[in-house]
N, C-alpha and C. Protein backbone atom coordinates (compact mmCIF):
# COMPACT_ATOMS: atom_id res chain seq x y z
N UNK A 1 161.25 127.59 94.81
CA UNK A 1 162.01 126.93 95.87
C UNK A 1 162.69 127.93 96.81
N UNK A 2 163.01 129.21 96.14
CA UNK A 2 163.52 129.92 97.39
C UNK A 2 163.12 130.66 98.85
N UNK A 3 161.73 130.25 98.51
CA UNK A 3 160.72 130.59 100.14
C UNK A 3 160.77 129.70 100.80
N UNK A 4 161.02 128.26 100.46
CA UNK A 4 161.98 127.02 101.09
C UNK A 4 162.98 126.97 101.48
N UNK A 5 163.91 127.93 100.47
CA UNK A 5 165.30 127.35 100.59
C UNK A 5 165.29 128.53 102.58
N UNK A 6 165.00 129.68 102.32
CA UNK A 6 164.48 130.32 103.53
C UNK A 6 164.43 129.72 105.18
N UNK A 7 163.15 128.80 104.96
CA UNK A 7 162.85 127.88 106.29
C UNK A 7 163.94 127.23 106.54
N UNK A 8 164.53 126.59 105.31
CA UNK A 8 165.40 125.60 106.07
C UNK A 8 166.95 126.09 106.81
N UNK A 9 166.96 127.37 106.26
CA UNK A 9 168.84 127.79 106.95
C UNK A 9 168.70 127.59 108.59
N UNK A 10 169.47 127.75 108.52
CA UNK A 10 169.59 126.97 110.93
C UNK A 10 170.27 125.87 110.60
N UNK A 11 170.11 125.87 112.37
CA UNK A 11 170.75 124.44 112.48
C UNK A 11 170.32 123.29 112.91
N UNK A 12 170.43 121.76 112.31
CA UNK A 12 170.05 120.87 112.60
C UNK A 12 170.95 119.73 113.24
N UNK A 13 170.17 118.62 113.51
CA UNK A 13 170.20 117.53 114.03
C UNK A 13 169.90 116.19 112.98
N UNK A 14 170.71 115.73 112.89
CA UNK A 14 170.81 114.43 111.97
C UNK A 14 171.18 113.26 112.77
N UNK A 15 170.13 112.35 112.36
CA UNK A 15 170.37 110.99 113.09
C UNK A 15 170.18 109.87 112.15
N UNK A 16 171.85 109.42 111.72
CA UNK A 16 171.92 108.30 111.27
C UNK A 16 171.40 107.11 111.36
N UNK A 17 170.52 106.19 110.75
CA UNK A 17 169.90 104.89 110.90
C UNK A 17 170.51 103.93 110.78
N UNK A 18 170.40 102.82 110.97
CA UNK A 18 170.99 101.42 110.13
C UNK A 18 170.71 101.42 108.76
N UNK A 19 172.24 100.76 107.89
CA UNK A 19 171.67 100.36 106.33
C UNK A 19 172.59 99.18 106.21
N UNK A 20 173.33 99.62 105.26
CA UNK A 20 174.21 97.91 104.85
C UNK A 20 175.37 98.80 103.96
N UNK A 21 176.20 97.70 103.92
CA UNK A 21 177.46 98.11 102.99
C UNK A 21 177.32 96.96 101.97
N UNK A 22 177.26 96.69 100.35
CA UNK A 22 177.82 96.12 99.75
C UNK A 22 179.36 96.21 98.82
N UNK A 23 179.78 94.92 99.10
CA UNK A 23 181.32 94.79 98.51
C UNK A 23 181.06 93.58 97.88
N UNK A 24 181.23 93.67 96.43
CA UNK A 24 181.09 92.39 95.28
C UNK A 24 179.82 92.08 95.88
N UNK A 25 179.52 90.46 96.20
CA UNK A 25 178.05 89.73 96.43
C UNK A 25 178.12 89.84 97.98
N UNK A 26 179.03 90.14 98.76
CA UNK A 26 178.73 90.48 100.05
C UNK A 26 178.15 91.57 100.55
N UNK A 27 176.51 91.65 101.22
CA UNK A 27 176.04 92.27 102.33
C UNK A 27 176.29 92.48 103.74
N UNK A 28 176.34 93.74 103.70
CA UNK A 28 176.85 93.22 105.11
C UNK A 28 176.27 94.96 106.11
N UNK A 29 175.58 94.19 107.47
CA UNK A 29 174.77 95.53 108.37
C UNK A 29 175.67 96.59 108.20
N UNK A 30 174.92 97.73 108.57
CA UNK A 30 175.76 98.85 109.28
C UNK A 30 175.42 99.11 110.11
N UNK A 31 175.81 99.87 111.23
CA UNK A 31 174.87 100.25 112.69
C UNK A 31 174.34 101.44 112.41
N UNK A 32 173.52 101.79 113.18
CA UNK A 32 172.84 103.43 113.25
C UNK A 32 174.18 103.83 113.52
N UNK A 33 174.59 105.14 113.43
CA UNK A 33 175.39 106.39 114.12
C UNK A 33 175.16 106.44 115.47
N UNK A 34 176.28 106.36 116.34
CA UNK A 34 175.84 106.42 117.50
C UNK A 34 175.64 107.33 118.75
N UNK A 35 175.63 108.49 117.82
CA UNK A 35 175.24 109.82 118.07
C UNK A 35 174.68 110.65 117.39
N UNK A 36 173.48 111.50 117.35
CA UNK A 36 173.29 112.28 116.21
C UNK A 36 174.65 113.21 116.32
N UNK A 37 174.30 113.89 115.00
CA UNK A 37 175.06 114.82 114.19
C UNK A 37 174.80 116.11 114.14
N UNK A 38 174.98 117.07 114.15
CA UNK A 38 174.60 118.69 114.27
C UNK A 38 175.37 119.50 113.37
N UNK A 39 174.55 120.45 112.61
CA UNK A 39 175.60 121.05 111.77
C UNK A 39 174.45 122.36 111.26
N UNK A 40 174.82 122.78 110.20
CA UNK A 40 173.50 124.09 109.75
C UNK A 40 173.53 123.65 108.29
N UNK A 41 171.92 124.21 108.02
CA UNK A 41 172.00 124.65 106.95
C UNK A 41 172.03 126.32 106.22
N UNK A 42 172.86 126.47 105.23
CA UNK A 42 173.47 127.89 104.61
C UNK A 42 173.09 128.36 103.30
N UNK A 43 172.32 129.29 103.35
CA UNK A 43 172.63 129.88 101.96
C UNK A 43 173.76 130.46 101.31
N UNK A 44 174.48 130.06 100.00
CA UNK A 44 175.62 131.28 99.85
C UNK A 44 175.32 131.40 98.36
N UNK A 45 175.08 132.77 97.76
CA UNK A 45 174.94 132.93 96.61
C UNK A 45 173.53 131.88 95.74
N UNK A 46 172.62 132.15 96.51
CA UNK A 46 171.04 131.17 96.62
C UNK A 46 171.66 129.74 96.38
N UNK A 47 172.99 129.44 96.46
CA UNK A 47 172.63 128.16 96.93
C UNK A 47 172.78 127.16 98.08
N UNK A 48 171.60 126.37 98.58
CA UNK A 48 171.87 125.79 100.00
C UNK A 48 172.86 124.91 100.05
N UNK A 49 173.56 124.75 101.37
CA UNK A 49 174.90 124.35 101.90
C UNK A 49 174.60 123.62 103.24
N UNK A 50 174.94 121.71 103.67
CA UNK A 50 175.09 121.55 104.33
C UNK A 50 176.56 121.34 105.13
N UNK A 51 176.40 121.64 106.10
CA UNK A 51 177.38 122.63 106.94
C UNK A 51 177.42 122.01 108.21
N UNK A 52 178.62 120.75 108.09
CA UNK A 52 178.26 120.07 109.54
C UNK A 52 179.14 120.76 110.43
N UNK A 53 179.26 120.65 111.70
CA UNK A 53 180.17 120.91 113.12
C UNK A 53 180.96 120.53 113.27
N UNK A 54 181.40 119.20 112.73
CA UNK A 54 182.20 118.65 112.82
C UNK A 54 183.18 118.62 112.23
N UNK A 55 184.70 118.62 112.47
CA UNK A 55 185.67 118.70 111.28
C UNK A 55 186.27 117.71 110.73
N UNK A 56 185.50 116.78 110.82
CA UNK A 56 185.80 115.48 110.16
C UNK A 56 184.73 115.64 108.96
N UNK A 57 183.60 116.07 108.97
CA UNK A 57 182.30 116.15 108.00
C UNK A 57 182.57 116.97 106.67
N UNK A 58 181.76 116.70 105.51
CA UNK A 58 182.41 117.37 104.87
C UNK A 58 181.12 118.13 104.21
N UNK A 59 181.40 119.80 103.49
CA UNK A 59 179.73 120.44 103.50
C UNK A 59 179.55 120.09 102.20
N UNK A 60 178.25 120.07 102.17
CA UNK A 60 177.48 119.45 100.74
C UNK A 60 176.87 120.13 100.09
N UNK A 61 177.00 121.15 98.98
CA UNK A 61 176.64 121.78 98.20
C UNK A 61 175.10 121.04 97.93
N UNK A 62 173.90 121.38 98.15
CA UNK A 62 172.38 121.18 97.24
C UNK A 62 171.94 121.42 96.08
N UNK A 63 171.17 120.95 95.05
CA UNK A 63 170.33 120.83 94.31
C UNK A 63 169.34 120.76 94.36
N UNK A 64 168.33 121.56 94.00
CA UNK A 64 166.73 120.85 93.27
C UNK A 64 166.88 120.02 92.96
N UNK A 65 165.86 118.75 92.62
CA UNK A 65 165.51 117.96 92.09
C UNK A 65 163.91 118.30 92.37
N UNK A 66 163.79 118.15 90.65
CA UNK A 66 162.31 118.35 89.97
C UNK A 66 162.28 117.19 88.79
N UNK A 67 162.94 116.65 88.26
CA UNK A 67 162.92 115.78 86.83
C UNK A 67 162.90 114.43 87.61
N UNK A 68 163.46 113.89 88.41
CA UNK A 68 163.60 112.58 88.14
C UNK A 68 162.06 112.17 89.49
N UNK A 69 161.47 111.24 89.67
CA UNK A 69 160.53 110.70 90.79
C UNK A 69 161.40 110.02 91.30
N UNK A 70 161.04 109.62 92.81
CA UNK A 70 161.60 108.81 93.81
C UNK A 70 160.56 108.07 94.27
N UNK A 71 160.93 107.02 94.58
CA UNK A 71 160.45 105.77 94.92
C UNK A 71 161.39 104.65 96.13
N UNK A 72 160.46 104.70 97.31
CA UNK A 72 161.28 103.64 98.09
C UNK A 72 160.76 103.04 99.12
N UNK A 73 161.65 101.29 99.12
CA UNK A 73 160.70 100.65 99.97
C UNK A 73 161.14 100.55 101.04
N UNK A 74 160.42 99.56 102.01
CA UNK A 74 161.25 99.33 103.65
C UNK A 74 162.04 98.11 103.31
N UNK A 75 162.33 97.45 102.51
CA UNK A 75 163.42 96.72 101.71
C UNK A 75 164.59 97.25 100.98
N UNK A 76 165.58 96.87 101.04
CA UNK A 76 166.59 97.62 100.34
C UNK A 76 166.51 96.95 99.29
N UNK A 77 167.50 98.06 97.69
CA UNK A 77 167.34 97.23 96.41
C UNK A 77 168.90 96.90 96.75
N UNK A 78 169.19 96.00 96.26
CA UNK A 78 170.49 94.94 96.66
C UNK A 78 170.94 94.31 95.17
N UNK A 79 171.75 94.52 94.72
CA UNK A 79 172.38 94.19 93.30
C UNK A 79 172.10 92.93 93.20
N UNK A 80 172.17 92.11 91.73
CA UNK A 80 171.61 90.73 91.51
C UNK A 80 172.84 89.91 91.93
N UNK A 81 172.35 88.88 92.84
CA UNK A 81 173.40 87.92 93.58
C UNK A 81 173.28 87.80 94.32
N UNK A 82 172.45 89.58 95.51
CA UNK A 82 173.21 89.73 96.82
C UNK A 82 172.00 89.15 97.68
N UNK A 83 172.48 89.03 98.99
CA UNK A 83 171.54 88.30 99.58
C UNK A 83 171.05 88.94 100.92
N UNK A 84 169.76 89.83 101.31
CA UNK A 84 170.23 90.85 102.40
C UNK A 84 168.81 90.49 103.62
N UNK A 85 169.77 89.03 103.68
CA UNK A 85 168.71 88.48 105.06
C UNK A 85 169.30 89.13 106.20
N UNK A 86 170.34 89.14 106.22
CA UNK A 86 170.84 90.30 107.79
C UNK A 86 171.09 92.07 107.56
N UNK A 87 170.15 92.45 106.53
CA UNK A 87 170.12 93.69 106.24
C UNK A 87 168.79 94.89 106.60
N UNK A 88 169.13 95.44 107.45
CA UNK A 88 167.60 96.21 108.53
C UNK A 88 167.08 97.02 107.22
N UNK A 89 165.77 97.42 107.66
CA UNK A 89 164.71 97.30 106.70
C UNK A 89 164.61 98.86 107.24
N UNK A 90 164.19 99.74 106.45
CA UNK A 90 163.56 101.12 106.41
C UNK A 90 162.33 101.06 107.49
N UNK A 91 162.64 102.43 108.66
CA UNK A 91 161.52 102.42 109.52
C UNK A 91 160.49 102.97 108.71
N UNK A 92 160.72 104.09 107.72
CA UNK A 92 159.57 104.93 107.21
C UNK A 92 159.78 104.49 105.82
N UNK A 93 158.56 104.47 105.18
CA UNK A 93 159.07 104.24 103.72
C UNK A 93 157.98 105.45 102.69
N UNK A 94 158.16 105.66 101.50
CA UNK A 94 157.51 106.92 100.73
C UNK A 94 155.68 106.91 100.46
N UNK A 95 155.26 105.84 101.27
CA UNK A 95 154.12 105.70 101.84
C UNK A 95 153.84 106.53 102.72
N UNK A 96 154.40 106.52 104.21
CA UNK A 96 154.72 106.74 105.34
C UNK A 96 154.91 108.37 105.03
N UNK A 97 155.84 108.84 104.52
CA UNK A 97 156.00 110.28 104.53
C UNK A 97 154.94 110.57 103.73
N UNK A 98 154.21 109.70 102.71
CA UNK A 98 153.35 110.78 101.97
C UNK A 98 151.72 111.05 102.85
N UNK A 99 151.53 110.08 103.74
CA UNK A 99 150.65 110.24 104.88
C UNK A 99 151.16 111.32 105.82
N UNK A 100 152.55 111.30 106.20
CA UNK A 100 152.60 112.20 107.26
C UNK A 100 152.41 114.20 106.63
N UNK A 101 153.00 114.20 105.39
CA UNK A 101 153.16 115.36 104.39
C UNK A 101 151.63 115.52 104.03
N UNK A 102 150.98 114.15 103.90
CA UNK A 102 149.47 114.52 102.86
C UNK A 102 149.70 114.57 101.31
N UNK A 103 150.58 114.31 101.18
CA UNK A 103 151.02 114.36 99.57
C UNK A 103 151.61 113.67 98.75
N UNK A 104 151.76 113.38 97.53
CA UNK A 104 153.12 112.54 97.39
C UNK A 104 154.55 112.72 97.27
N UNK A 105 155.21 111.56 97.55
CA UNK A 105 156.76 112.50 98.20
C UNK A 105 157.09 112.95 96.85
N UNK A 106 156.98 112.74 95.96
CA UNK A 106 157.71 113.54 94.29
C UNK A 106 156.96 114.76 94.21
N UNK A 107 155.68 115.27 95.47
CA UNK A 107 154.92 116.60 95.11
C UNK A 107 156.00 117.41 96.44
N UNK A 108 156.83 116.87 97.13
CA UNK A 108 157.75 117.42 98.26
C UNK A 108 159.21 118.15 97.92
N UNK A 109 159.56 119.26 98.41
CA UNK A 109 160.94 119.63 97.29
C UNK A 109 161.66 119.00 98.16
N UNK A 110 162.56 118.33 96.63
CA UNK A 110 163.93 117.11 97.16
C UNK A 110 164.95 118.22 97.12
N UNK A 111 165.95 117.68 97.66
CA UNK A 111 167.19 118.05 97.27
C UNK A 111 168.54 116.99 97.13
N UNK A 112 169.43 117.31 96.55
CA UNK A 112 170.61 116.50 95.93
C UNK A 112 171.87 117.16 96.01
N UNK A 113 172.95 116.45 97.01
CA UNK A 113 174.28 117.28 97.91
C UNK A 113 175.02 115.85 97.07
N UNK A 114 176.04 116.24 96.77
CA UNK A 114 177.60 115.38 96.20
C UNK A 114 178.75 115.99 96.67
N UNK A 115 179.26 115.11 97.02
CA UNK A 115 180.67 115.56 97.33
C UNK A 115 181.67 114.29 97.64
N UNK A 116 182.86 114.71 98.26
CA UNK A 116 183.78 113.68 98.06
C UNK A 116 184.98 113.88 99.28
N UNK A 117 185.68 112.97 99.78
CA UNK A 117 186.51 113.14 100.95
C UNK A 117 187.57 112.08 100.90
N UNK A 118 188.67 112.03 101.00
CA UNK A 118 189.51 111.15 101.09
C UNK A 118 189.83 110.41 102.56
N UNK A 119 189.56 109.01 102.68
CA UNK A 119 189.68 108.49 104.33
C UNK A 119 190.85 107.62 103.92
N UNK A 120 191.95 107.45 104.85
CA UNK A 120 192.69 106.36 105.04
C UNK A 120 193.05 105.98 103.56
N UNK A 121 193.58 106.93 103.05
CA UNK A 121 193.75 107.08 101.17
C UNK A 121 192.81 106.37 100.25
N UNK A 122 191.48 106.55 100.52
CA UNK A 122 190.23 105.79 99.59
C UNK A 122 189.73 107.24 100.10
N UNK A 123 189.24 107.46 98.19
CA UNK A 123 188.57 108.29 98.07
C UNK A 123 186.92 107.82 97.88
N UNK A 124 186.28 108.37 99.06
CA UNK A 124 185.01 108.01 98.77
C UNK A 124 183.86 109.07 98.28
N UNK A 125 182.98 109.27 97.90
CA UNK A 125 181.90 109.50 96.45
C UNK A 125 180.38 109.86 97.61
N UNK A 126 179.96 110.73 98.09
CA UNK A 126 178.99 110.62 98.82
C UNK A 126 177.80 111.36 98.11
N UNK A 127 176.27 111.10 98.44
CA UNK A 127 175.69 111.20 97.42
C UNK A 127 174.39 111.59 98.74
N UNK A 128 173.46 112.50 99.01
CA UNK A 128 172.99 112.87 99.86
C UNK A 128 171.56 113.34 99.14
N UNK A 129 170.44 112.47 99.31
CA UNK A 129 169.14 112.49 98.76
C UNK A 129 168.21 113.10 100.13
N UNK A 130 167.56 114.07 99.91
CA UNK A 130 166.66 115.12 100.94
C UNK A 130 165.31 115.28 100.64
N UNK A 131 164.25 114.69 101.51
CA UNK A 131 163.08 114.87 101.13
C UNK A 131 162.42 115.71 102.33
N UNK A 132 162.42 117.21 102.23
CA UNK A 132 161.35 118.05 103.08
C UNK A 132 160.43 118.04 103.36
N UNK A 133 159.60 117.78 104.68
CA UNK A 133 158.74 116.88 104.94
C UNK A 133 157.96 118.25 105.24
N UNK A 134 158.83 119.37 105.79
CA UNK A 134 158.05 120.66 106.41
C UNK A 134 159.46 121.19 107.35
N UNK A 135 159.30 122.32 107.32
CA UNK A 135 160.53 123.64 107.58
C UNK A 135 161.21 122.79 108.67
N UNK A 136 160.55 121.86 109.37
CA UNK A 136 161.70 121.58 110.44
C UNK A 136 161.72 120.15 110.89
N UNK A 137 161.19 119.11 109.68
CA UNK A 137 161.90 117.66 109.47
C UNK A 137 162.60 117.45 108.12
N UNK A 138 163.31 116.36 107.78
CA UNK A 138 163.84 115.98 106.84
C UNK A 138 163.99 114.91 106.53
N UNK A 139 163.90 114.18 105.69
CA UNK A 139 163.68 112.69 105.55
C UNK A 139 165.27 112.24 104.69
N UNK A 140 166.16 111.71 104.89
CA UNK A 140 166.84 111.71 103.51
C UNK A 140 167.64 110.18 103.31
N UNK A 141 168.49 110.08 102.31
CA UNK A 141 169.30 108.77 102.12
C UNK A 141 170.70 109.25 102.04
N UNK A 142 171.40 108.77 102.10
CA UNK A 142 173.21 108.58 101.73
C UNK A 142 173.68 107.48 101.77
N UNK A 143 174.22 107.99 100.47
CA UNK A 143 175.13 107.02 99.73
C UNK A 143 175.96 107.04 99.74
N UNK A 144 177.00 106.21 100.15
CA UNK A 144 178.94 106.38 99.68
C UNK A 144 179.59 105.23 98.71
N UNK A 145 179.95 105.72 97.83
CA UNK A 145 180.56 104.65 96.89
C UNK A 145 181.83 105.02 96.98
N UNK A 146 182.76 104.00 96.54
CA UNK A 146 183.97 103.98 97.08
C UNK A 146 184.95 102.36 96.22
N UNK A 147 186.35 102.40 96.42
CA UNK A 147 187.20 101.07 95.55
C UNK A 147 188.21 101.17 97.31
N UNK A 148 187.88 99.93 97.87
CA UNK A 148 188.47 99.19 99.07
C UNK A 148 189.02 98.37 98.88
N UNK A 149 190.93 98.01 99.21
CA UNK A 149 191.37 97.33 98.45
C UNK A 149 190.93 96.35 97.03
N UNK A 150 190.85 97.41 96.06
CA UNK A 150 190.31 96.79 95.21
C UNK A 150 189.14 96.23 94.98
N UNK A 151 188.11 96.48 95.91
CA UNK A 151 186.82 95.98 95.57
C UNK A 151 185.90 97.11 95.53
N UNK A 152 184.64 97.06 94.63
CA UNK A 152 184.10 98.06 94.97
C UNK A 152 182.88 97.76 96.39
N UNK A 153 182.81 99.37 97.12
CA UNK A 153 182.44 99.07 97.77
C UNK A 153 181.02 100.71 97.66
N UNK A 154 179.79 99.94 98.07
CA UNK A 154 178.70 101.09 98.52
C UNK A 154 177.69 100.86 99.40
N UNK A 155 177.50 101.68 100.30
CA UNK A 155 177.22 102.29 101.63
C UNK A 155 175.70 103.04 101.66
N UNK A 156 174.67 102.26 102.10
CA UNK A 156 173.41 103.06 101.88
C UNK A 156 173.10 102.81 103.63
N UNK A 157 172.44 104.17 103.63
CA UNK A 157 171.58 104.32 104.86
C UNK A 157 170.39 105.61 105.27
N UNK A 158 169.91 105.10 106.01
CA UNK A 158 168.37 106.58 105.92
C UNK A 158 169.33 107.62 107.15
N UNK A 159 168.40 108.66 107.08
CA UNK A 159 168.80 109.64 108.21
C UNK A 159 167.62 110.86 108.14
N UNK A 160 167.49 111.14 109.23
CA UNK A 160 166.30 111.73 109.46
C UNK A 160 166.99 113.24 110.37
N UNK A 161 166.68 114.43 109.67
CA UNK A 161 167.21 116.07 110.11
C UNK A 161 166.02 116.68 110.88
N UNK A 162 166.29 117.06 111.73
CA UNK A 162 165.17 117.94 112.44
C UNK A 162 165.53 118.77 113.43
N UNK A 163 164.79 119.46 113.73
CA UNK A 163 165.28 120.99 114.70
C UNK A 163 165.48 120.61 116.24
């Protein structure tokens, strides 16, 4: 992985998609971002670092991922109850990248960023899934889990990195 980890240092462009927020049995849209995002990626001590511009953003330490497979549709998976008729659907799904790559996306190196930030005194849980499509796209998901007055609440959406 480290002739990878290589290509990817610079800086990118991230553009948030639409996903959904669930809280208890409520679904509910999210909008795309309504700006991309810009920030770098860093090596420090071989390990990669995303590194946004912004000082509201917070940087996300990476992982390999080699053990677990990924799998995903242009449907979201939605906890039992929930109901996600007003919930936008994945433009690309692990079909889609494995045509555009030629491969399958579990033969693509993933990566896996966690971290955590406190907003408006809720601490939220962010969870940043990366599928390298080639040195200068990125395919990925984020997650934010989070307790909003008392409910739990989590936050899925796609986002797509590129030069």
């Amino acid at each position: 992985m480290e002739p990878v980890a290589a290509q990817l240092e610079g800086r990118w462009t991230t553009t948030f998609n639409p996903g959904y927020v669930v809280m208890g049995s409520m679904v509910m849209p999210h909008p795309a971002a309504p700006s991309p995002e810009t920030g770098r990626m860093e090596r420090t001590g071989g390990e990669l670092t995303i590194v946004p511009d912004s000082p509201d953003g917070i940087a996300l330490p990476l992982e390999w991922e080699t053990e677990v497979n990924w799998s995903f549709d242009r449907a979201p998976r939605l906890p039992d109850g929930a109901s996600g008729a007003n919930v936008p659907e994945l433009a690309v799904d692990d079909e889609d990248l494995s045509v555009i790559a030629g491969c399958s996306v579990n033969e693509l190196p993933r990566l896996v960023g966690t971290g955590s930030a406190t907003m408006d005194g809720v601490t939220l849980a962010f969870t940043t899934r990366m599928i390298v499509v080639n040195p200068d796209l990125i395919f990925g998901f984020q997650q934010v889990d989070g307790v909003v007055r008392g409910q739990s609440m989590v936050e899925r959406r796609s986002f797509v990195m590129s030069r």
